[in-house]
PDB file of N, CA and C in Angstrom:
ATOM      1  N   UNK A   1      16.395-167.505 130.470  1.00  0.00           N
ATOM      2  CA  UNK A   1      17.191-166.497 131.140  1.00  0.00           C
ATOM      3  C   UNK A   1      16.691-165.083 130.881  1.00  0.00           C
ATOM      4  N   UNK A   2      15.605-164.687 129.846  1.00  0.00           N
ATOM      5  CA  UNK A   2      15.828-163.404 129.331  1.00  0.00           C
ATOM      6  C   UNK A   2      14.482-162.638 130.847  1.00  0.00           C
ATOM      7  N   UNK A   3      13.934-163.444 131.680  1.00  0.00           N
ATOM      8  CA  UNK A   3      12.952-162.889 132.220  1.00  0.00           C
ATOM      9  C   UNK A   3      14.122-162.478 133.470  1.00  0.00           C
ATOM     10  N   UNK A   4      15.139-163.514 133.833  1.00  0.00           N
ATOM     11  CA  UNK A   4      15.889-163.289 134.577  1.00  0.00           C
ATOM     12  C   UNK A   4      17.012-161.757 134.280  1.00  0.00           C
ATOM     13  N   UNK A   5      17.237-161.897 133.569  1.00  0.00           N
ATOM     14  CA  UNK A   5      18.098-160.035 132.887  1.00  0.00           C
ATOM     15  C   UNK A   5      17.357-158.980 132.891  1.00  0.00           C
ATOM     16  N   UNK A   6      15.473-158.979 133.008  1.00  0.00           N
ATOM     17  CA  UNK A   6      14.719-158.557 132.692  1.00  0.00           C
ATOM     18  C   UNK A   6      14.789-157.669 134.510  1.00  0.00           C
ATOM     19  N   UNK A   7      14.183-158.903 135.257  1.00  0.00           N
ATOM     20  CA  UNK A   7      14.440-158.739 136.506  1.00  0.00           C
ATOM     21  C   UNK A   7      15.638-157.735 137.087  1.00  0.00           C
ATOM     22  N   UNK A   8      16.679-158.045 136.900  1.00  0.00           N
ATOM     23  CA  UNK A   8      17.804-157.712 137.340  1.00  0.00           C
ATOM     24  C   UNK A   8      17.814-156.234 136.943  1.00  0.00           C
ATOM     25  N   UNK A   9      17.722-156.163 135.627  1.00  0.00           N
ATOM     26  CA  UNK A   9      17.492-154.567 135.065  1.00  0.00           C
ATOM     27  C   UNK A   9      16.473-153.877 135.766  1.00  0.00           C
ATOM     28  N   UNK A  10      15.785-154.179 136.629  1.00  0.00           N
ATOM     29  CA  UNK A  10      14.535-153.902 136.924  1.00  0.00           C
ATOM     30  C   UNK A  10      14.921-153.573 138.761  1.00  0.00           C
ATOM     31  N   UNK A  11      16.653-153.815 138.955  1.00  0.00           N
ATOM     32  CA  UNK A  11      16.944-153.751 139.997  1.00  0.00           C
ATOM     33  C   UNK A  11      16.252-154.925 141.207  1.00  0.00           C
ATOM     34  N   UNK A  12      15.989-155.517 140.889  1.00  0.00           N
ATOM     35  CA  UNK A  12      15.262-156.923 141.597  1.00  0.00           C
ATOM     36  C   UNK A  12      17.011-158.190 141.641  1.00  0.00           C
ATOM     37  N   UNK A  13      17.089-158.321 143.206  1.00  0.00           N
ATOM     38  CA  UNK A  13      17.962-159.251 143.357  1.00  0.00           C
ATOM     39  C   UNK A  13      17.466-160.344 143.442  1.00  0.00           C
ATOM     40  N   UNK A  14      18.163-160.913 142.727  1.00  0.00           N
ATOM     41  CA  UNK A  14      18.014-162.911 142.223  1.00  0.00           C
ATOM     42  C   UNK A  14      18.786-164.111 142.933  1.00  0.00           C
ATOM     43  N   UNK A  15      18.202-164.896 143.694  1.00  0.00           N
ATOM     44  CA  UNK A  15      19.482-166.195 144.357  1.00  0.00           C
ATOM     45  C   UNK A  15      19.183-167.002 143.349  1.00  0.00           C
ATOM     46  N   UNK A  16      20.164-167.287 142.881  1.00  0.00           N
ATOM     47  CA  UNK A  16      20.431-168.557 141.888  1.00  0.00           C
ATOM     48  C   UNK A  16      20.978-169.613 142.682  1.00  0.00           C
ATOM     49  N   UNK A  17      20.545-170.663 142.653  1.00  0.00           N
ATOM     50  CA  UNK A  17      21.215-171.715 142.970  1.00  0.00           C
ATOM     51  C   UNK A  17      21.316-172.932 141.716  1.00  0.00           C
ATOM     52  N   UNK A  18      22.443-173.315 141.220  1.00  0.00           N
ATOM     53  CA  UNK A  18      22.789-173.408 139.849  1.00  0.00           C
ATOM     54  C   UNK A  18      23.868-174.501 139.457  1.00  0.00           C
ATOM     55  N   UNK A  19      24.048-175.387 139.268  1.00  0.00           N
ATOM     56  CA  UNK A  19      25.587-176.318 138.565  1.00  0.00           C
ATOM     57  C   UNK A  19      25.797-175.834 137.158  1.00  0.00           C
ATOM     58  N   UNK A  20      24.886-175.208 136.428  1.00  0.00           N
ATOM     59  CA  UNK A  20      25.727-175.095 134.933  1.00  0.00           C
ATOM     60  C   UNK A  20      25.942-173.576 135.168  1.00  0.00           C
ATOM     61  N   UNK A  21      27.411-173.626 135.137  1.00  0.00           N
ATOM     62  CA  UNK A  21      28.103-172.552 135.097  1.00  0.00           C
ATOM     63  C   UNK A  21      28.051-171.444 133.920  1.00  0.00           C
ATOM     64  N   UNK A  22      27.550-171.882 132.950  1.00  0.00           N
ATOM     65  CA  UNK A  22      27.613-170.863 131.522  1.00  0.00           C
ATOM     66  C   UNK A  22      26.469-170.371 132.191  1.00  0.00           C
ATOM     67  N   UNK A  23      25.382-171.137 132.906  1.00  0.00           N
ATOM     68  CA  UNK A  23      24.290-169.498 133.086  1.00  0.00           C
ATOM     69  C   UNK A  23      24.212-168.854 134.073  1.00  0.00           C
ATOM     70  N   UNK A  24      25.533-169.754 135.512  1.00  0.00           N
ATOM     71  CA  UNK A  24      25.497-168.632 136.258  1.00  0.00           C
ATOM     72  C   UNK A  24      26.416-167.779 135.660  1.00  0.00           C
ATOM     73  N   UNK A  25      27.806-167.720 134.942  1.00  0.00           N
ATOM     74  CA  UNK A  25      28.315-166.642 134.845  1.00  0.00           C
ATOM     75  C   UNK A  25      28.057-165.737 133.647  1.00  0.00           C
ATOM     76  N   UNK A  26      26.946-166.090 132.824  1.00  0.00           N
ATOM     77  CA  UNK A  26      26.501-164.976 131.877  1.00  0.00           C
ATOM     78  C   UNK A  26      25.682-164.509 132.569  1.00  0.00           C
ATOM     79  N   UNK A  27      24.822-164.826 133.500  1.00  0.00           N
ATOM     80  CA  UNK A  27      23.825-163.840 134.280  1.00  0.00           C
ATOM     81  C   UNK A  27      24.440-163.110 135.379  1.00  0.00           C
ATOM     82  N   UNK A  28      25.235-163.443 136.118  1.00  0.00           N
ATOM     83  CA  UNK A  28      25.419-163.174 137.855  1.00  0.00           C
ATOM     84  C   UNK A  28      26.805-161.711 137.566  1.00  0.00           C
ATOM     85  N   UNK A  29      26.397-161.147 138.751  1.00  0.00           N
ATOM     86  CA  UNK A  29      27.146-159.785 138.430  1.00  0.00           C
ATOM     87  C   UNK A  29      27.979-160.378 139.824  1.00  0.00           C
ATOM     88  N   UNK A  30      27.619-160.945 140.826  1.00  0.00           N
ATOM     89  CA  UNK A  30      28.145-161.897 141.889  1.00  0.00           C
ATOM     90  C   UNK A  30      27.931-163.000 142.053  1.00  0.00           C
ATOM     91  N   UNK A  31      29.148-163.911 142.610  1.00  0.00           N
ATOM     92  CA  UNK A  31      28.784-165.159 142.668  1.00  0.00           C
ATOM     93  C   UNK A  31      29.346-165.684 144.047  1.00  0.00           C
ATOM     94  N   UNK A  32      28.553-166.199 144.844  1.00  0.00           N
ATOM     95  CA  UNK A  32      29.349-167.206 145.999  1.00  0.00           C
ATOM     96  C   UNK A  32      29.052-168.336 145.637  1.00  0.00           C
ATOM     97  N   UNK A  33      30.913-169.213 145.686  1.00  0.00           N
ATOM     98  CA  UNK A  33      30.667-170.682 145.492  1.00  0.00           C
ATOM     99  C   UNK A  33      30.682-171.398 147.259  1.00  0.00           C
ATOM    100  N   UNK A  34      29.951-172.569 146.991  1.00  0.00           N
ATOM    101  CA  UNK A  34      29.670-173.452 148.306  1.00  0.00           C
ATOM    102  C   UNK A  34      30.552-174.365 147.622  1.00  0.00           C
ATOM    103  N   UNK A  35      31.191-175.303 148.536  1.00  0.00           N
ATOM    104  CA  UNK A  35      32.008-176.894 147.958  1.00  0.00           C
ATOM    105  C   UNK A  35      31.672-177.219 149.818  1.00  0.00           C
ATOM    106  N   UNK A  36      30.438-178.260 149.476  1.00  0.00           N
ATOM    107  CA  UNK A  36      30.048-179.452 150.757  1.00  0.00           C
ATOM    108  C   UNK A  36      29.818-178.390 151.767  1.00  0.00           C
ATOM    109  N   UNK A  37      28.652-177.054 151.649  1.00  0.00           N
ATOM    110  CA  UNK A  37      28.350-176.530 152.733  1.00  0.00           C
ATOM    111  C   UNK A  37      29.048-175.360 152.983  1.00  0.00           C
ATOM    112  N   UNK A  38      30.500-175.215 152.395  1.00  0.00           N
ATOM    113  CA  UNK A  38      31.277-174.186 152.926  1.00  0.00           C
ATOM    114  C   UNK A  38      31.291-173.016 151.799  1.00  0.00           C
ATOM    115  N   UNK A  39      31.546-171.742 151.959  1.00  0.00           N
ATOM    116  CA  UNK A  39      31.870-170.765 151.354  1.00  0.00           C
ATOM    117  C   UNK A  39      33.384-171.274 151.173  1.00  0.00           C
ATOM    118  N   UNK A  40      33.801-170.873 149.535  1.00  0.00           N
ATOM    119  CA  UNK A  40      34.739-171.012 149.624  1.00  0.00           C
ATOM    120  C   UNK A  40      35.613-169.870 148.190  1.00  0.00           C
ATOM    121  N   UNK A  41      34.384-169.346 148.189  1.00  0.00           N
ATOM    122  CA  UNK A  41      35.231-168.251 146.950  1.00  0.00           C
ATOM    123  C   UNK A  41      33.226-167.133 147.105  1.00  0.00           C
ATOM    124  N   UNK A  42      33.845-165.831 146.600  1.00  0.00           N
ATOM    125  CA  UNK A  42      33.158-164.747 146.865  1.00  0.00           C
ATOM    126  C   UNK A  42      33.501-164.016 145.745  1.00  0.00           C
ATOM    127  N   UNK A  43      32.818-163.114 144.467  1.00  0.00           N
ATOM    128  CA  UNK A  43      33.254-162.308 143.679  1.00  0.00           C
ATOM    129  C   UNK A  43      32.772-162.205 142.382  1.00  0.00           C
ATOM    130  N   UNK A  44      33.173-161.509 141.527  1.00  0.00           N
ATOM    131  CA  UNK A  44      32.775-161.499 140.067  1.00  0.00           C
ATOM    132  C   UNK A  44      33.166-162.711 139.488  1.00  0.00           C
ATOM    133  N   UNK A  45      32.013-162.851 137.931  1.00  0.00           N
ATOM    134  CA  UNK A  45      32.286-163.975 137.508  1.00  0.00           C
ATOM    135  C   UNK A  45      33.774-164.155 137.179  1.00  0.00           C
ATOM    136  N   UNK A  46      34.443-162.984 137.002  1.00  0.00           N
ATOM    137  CA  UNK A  46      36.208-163.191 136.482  1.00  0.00           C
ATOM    138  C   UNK A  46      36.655-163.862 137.207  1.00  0.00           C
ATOM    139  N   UNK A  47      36.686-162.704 138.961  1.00  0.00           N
ATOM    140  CA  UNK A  47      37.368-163.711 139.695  1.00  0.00           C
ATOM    141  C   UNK A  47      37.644-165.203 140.302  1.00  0.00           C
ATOM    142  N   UNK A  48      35.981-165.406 140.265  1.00  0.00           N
ATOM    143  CA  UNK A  48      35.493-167.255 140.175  1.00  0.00           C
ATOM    144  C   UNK A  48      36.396-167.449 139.678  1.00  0.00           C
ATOM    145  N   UNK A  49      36.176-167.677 138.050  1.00  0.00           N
ATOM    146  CA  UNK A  49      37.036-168.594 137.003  1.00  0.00           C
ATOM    147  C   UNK A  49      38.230-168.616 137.438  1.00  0.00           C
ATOM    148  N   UNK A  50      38.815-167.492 138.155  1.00  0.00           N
ATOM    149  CA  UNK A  50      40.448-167.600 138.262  1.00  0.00           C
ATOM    150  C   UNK A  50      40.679-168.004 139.723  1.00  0.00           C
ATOM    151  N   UNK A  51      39.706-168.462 140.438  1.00  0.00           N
ATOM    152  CA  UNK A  51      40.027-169.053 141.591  1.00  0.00           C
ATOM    153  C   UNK A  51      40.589-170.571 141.985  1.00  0.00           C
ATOM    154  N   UNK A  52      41.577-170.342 142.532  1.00  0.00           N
ATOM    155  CA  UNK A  52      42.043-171.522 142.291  1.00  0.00           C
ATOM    156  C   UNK A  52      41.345-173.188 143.727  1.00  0.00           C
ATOM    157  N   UNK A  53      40.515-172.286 144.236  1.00  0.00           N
ATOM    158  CA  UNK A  53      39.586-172.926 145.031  1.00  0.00           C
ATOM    159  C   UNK A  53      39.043-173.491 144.500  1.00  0.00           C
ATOM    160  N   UNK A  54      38.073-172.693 143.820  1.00  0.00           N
ATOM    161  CA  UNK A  54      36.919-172.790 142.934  1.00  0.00           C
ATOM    162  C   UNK A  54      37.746-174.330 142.125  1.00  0.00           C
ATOM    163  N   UNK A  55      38.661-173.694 141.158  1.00  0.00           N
ATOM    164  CA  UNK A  55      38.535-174.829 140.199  1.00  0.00           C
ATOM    165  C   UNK A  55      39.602-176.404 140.448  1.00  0.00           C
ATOM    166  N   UNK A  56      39.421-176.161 142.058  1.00  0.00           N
ATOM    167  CA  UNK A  56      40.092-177.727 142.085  1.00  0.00           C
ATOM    168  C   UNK A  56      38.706-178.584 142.737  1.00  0.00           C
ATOM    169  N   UNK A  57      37.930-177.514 143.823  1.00  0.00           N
ATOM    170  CA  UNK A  57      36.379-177.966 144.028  1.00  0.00           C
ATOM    171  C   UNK A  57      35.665-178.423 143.160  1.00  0.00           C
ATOM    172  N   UNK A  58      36.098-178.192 141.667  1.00  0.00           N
ATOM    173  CA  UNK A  58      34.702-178.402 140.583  1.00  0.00           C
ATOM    174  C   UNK A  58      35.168-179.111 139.312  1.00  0.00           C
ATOM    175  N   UNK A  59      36.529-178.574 139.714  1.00  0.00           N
ATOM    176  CA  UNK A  59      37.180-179.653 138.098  1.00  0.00           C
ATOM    177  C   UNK A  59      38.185-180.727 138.686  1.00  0.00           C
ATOM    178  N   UNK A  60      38.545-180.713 140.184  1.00  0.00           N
ATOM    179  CA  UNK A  60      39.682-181.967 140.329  1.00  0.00           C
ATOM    180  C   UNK A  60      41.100-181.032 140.528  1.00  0.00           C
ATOM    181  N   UNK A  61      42.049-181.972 140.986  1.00  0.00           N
ATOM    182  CA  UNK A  61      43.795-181.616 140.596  1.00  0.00           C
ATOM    183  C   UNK A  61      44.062-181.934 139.734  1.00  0.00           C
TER     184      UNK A  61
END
């Protein structure tokens, strides 16, 4: 990750495409989640976590 922070500081935008969540949300200053193709959440890593889209798409009911 550290070439990736390196980048970013460097003002260089990054697409991550990613399933482990600890390194998209320690890296990503934005995040769009997909669930099967669709947009379905848009925002900072805070707001992700507290989406309640997000976490029935990825963790279940």
């Amino acid at each position: 990750l550290a070439i990736l922070f390196r980048l970013s500081e460097e003002g260089i935008t990054i697409v991550m495409i990613e399933h482990i969540m600890r390194a998209v949300m320690r890296f990503s200053q934005r995040i769009v989640v997909l669930d099967a193709g669709e947009r379905i959440a848009e925002g900072t890593p805070e707001e992700i976590v507290r989406n309640p889209a997000v976490e029935k798409a990825y963790l279940g009911e």
